[in-house]
Protein backbone atom coordinates (compact mmCIF):
# COMPACT_ATOMS: atom_id res chain seq x y z
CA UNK A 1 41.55 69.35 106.70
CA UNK A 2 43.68 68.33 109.89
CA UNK A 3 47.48 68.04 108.91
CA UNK A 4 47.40 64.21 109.27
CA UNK A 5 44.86 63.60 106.39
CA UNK A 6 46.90 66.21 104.66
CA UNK A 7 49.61 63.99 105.15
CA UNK A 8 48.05 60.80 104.19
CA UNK A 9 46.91 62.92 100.63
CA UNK A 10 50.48 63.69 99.61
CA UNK A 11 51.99 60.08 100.88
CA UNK A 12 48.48 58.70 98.37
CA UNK A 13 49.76 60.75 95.66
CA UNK A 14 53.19 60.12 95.61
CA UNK A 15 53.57 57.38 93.58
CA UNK A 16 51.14 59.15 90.97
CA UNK A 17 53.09 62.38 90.72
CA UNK A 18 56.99 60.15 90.77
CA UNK A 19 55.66 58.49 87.96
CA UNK A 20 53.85 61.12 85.96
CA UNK A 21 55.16 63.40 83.21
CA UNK A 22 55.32 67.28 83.44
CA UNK A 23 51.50 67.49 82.58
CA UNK A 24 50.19 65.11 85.39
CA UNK A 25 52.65 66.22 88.08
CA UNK A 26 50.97 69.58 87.62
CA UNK A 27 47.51 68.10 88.02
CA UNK A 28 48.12 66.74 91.45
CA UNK A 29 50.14 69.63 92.41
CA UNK A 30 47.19 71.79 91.91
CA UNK A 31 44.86 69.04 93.56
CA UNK A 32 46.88 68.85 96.35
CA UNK A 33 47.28 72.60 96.68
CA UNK A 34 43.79 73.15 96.43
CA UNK A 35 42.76 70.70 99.37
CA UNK A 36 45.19 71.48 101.67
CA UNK A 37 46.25 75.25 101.16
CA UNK A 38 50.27 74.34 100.59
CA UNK A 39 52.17 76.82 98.31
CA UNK A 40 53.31 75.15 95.79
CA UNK A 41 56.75 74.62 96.49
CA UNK A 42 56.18 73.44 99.69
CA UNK A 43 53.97 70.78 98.23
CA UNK A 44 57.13 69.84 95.68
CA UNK A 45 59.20 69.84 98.71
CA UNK A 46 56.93 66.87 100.13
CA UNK A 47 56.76 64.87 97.11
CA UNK A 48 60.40 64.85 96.89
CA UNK A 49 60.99 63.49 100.35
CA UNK A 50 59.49 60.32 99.79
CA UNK A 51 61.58 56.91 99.43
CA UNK A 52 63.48 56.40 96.23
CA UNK A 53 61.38 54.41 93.29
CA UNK A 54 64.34 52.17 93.13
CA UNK A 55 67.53 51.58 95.51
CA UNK A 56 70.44 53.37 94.55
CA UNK A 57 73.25 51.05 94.11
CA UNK A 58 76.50 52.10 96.55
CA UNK A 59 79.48 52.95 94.13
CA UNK A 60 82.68 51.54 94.49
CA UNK A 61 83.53 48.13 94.28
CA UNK A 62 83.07 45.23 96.60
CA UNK A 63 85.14 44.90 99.62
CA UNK A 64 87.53 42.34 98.99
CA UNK A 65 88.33 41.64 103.17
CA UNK A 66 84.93 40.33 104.56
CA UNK A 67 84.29 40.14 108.26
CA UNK A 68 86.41 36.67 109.04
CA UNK A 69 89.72 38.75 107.38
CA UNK A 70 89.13 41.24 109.79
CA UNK A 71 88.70 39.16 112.71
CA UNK A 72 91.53 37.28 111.91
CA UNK A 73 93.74 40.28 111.43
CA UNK A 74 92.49 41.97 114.83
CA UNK A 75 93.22 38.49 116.44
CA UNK A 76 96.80 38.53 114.96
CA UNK A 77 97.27 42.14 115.70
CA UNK A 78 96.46 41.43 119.31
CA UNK A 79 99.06 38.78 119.30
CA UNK A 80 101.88 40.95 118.15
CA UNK A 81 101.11 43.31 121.26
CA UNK A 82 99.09 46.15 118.98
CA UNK A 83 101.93 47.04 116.18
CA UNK A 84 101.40 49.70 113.92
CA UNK A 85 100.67 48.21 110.58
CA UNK A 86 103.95 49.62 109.02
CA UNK A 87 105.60 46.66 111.34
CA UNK A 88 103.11 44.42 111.42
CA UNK A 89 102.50 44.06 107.61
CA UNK A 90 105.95 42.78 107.11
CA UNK A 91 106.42 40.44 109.72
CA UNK A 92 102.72 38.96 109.67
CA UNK A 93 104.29 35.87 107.50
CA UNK A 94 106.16 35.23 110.20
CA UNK A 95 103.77 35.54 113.22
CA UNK A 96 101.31 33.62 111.59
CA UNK A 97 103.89 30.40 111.31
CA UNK A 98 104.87 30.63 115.01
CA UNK A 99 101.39 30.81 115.62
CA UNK A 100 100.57 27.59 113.29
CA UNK A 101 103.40 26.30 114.97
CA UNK A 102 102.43 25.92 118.44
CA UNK A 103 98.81 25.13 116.79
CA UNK A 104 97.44 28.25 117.44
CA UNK A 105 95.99 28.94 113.92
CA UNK A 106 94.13 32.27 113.71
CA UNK A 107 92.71 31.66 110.03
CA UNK A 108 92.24 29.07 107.45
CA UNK A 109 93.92 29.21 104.16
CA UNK A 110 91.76 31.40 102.14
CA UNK A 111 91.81 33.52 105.00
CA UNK A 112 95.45 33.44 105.50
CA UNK A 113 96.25 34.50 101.73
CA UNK A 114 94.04 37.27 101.90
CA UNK A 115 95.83 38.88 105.30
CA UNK A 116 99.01 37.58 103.36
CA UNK A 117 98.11 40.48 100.44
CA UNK A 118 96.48 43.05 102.59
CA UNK A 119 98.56 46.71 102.14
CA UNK A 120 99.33 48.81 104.99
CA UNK A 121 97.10 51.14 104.37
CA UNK A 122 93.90 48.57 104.47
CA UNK A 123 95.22 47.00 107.53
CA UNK A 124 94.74 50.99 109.06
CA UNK A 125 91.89 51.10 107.69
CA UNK A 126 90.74 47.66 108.91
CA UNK A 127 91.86 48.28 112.89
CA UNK A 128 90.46 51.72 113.39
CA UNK A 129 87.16 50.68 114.78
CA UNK A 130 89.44 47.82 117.15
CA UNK A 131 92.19 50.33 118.20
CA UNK A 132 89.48 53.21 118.77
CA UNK A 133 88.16 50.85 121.78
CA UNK A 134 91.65 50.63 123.68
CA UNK A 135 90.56 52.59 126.18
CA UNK A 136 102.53 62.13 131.84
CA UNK A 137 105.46 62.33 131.68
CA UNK A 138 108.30 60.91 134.35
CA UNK A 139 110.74 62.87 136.48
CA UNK A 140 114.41 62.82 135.23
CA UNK A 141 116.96 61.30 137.83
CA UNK A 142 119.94 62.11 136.15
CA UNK A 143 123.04 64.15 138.23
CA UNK A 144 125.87 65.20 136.07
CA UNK A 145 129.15 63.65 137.25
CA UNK A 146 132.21 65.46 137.63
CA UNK A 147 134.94 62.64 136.84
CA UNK A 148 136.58 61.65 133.93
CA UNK A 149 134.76 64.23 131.53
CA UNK A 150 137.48 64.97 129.76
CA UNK A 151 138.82 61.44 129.42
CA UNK A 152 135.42 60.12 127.74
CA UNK A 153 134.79 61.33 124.75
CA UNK A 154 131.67 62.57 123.54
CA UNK A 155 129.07 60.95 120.41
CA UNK A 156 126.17 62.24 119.23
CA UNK A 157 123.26 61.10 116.99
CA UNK A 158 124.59 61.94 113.78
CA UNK A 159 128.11 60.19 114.51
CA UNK A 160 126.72 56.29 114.56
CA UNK A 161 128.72 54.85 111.75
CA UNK A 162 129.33 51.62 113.02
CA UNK A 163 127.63 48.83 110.83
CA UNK A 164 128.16 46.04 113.23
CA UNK A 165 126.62 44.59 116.48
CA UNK A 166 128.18 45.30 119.76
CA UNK A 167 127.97 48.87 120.07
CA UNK A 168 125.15 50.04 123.06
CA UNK A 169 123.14 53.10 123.84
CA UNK A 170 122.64 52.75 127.89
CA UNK A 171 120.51 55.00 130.08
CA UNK A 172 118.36 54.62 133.21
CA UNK A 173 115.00 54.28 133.53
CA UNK A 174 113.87 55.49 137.42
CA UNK A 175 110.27 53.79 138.87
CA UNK A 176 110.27 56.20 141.47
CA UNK A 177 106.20 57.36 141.16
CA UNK A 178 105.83 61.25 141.25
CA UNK A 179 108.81 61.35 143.81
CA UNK A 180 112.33 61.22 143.20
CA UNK A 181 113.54 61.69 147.46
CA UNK A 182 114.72 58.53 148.72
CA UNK A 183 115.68 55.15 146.96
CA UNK A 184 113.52 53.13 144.18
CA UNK A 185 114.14 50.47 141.63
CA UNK A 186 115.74 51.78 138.10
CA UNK A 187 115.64 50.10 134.91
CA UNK A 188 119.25 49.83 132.96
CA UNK A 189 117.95 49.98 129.15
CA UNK A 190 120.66 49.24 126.65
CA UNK A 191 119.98 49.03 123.22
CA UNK A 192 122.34 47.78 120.34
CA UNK A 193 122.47 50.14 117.77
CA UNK A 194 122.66 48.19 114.60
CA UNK A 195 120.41 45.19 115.58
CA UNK A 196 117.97 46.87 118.06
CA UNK A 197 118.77 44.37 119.92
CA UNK A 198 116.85 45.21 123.85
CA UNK A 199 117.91 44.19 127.12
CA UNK A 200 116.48 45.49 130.23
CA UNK A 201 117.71 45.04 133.39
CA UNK A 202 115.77 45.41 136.79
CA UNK A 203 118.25 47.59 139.52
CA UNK A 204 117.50 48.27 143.52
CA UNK A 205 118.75 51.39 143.16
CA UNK A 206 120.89 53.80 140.85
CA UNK A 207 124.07 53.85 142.44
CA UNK A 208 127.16 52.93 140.76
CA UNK A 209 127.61 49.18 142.07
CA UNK A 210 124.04 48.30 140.66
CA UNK A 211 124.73 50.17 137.33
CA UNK A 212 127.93 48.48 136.92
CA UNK A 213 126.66 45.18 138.10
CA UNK A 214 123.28 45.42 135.18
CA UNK A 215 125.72 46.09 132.70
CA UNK A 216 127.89 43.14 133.30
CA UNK A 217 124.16 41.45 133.21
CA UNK A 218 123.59 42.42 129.87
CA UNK A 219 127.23 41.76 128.51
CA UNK A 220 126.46 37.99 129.45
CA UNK A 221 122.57 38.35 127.62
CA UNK A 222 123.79 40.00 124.60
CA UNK A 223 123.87 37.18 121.75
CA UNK A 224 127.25 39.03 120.83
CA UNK A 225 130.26 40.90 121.93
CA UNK A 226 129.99 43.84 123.61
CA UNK A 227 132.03 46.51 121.90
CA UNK A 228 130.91 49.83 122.86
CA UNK A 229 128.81 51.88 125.74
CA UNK A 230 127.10 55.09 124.78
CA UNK A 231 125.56 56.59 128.09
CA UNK A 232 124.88 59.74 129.35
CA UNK A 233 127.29 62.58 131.61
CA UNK A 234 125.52 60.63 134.93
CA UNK A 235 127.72 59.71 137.85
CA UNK A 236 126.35 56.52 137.86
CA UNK A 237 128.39 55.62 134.72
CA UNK A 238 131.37 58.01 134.56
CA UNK A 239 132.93 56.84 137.02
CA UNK A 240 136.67 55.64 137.67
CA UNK A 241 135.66 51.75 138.29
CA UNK A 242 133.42 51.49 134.75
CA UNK A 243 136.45 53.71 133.04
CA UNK A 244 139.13 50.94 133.84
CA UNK A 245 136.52 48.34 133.18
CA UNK A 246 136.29 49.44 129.82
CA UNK A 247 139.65 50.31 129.31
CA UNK A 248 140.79 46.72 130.74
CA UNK A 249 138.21 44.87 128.55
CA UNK A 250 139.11 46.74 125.25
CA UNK A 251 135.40 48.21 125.14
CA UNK A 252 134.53 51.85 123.49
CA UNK A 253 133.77 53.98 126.22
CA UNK A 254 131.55 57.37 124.74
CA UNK A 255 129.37 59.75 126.58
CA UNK A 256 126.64 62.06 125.24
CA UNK A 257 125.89 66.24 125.70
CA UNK A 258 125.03 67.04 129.14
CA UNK A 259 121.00 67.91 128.78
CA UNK A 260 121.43 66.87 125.10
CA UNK A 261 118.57 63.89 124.92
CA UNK A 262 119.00 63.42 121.28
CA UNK A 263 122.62 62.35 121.44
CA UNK A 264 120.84 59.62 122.56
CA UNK A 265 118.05 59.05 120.32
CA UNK A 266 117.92 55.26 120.04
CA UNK A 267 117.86 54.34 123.77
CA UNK A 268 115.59 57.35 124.46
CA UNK A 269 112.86 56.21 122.27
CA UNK A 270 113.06 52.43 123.57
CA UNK A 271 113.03 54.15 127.56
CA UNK A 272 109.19 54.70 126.45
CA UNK A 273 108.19 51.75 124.56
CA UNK A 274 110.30 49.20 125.68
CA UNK A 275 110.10 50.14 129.54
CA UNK A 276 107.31 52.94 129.90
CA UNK A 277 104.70 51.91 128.03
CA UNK A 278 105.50 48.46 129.73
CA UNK A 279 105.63 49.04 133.57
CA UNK A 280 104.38 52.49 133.90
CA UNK A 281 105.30 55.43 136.07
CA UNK A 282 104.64 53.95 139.55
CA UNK A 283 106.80 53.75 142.56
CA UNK A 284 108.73 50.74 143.26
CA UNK A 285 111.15 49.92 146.48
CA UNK A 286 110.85 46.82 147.61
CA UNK A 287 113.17 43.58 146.62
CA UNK A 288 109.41 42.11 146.01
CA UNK A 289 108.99 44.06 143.30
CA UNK A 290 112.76 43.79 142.07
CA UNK A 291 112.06 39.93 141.91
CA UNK A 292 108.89 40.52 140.23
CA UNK A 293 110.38 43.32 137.69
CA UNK A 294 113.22 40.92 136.85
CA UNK A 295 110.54 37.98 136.21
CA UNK A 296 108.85 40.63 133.94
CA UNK A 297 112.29 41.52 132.21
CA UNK A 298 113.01 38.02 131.34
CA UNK A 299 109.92 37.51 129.14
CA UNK A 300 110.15 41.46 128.03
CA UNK A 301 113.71 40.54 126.56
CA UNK A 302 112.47 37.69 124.44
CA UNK A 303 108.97 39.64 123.43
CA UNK A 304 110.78 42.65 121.94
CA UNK A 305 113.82 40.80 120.13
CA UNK A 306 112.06 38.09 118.83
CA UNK A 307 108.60 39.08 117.93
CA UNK A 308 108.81 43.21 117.73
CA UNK A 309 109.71 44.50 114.33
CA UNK A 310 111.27 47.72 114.08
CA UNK A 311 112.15 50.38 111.08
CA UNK A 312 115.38 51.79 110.84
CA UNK A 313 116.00 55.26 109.48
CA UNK A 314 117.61 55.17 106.30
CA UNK A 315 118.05 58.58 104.91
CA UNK A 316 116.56 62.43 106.22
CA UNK A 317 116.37 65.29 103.74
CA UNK A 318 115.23 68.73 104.12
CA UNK A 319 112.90 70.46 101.67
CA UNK A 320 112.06 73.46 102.48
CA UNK A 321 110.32 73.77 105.85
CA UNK A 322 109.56 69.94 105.82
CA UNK A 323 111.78 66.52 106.67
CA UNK A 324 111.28 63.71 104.55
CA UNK A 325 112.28 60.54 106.03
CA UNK A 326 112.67 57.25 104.34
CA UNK A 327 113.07 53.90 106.33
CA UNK A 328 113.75 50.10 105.60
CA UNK A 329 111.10 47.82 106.07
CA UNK A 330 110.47 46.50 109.31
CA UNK A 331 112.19 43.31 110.90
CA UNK A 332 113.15 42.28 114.18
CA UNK A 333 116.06 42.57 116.20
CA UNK A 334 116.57 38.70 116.23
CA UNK A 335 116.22 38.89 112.28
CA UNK A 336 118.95 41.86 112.02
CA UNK A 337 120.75 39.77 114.23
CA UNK A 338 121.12 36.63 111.45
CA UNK A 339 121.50 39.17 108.49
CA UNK A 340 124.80 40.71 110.26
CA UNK A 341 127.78 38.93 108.99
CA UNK A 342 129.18 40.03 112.26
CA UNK A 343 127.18 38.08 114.27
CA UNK A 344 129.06 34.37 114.54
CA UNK A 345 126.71 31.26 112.90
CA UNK A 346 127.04 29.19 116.18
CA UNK A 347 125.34 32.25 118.21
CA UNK A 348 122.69 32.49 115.13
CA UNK A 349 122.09 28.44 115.34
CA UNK A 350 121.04 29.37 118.81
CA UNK A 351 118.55 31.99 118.64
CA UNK A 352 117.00 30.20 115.88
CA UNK A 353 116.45 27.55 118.59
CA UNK A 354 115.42 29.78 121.03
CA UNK A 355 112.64 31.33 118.07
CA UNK A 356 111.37 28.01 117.14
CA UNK A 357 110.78 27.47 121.22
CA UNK A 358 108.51 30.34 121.92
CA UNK A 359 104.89 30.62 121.32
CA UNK A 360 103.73 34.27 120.98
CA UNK A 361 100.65 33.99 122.54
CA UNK A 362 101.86 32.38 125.73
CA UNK A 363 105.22 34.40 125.88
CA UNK A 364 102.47 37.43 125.80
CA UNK A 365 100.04 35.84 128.77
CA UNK A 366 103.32 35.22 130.51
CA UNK A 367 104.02 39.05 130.92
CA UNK A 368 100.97 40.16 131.64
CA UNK A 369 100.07 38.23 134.14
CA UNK A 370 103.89 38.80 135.31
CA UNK A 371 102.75 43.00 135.22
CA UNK A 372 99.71 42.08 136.78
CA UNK A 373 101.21 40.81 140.22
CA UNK A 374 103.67 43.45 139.98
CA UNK A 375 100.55 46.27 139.55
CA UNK A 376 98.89 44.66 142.86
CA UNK A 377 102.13 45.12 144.89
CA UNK A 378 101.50 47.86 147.96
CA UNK A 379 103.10 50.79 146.57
């Protein structure tokens, strides 16, 4: 007997033997065994490989978030510029009412509810397969300066205790490709400590004029007073000219650890997502590219403050070899900024105004195609 009629015997048989009792299996084993020399375990073996009598049922119970929840979600996520759902799941509420706002609706209302009660965790769960398809590090710039050392003091991580807005973390940001020999654009980042409040500011070069000249640029952006500057032990900041500044306008005046990053934690951390992550690590020179950079700064500015939630650390305990870390939920800087009793209710009037004006989805268009002409400058 060739193996294919063997074959066709045992698939014949199947049913027969699945369905008999301990007697009858026997029968056919020893039929089947006798016409086509198996062993008899090996002929076991080949009944048992055969498709189930009846469909197993899958355990578990029914997923509640169909396809259209996911859709929607992956659309929304999209819209917030890919947030991690620990900041998305908080402020979804209120991207999906700019959204319905500008009548950009990504979901109906069943739809919406559902997304509205989804956990973090599902919402993980939910983008894996959409993030998995999203298809080095810079040079440091930074020259210690000489002056004034002694006259500024110093403030490190641990030593932020102020609960109001005003107070800055500045640092700069070079573009200057895998080079740092000649001149190329820099990046001012400041960052308000209590609100995370952003504001980047496009420089020609790094030199003290320009440094001093983005920092009066942000004093006049910031949607309050500026009462402190945090920067690091460069020359392009201690200096004698942004000393008496600061001295003259009544405005704390700190410096971090020379080769100490973390003194700067804050600002650090938004260098890479707020400017890195942004515009890249490519070399930029020409005032082309300043104008374009500054174009791409303007809508930046408004992206991060108004539509970026962040967590703030609340508390950091050691057990053992491991750090436990505990933070608030996640709002954005524009939100912190109307929670602060600081912050005066004419200025908060305003950047409500300013939040009801933007659409998300265009604001986000807006950049990129901003980052796209400034990619397809000649280098």
């Amino acid at each position: 007997m060739v193996r294919q009629s063997k074959r066709e015997l045992v698939e014949a048989l199947r049913p027969r033997y699945r369905k008999g009792t301990r007697v009858e299996k026997g029968r056919v084993l020893d039929q089947v065994c006798a016409a086509t020399g198996y062993n008899r375990k090996y002929a076991i073996g080949l009944f048992g490989q055969g498709p189930a009598l009846r469909p197993k049922r899958k355990r578990g119970r029914r997923p509640e978030y169909g396809p259209e929840v996911v859709a929607a979600l992956v659309k929304v996520w999209e819209a917030s510029g890919y947030l991690c759902a620990k900041r998305l799941q908080p402020f979804l509420g209120e991207l999906l009412e700019a959204l319905e706002r500008h009548r950009q609706p990504v979901a109906g209302a069943d739809v919406r509810e559902k997304l509205l009660r989804m956990s973090v965790a599902t919402m993980d769960r939910r983008l894996q397969r959409a993030r998995s398809r999203m298809g080095g590090r810079g040079r440091t710039t930074t020259k210690p300066g000489s002056l004034l050392k002694q006259s500024i003091p110093i403030r490190t991580f641990a030593d932020w205790d102020q609960v109001q807005p005003g107070f800055l973390e500045m640092d700069l940001v070079a573009h200057c490709g895998d080079t740092s020999a000649g001149e190329c654009l820099h990046t001012l980042s400041a960052l308000d400590v209590d609100t995370r409040w952003f504001e980047p500011v496009a420089l020609p070069n790094r030199g003290q004029r320009a440094t001093f000249e983005g920092i009066q640029t942000v004093r006049r952006q910031l949607p309050f007073p500026l009462l402190g500057i945090d920067c690091d032990s460069g020359a392009e900041f201690i200096n004698h000219h942004l000393y008496a500044y600061c001295l003259h306008e009544q405005i704390t005046f700190t410096r971090s650890r020379p080769f100490r990053k973390n003194d700067q934690a804050y600002v650090e951390q938004k260098n890479w997502t707020g400017v890195r992550r942004v515009v890249g690590y490519d070399r930029y020179e020409s005032a082309q590219a300043l104008a374009v950079l500054r174009t791409v700064y303007a809508d930046l500015r408004l992206w991060v403050n108004f539509f970026q939630p962040v967590m703030k650390l609340q508390s950091k305990v050691r057990i053992g070899s491991k750090v436990r870390k505990k933070y608030d939920s996640a709002h954005t800087p524009y939100r912190r900024a109307l929670a602060s009793a600081k912050v005066a209710q004419d200025t908060k009037q305003q950047l409500t105004q300013v939040f009801l004006s933007l659409n998300p989805i265009e604001l986000r268009q807006r950049l990129e195609g901003n980052l796209a002409r400034l990619w397809r400058l000649p280098r």
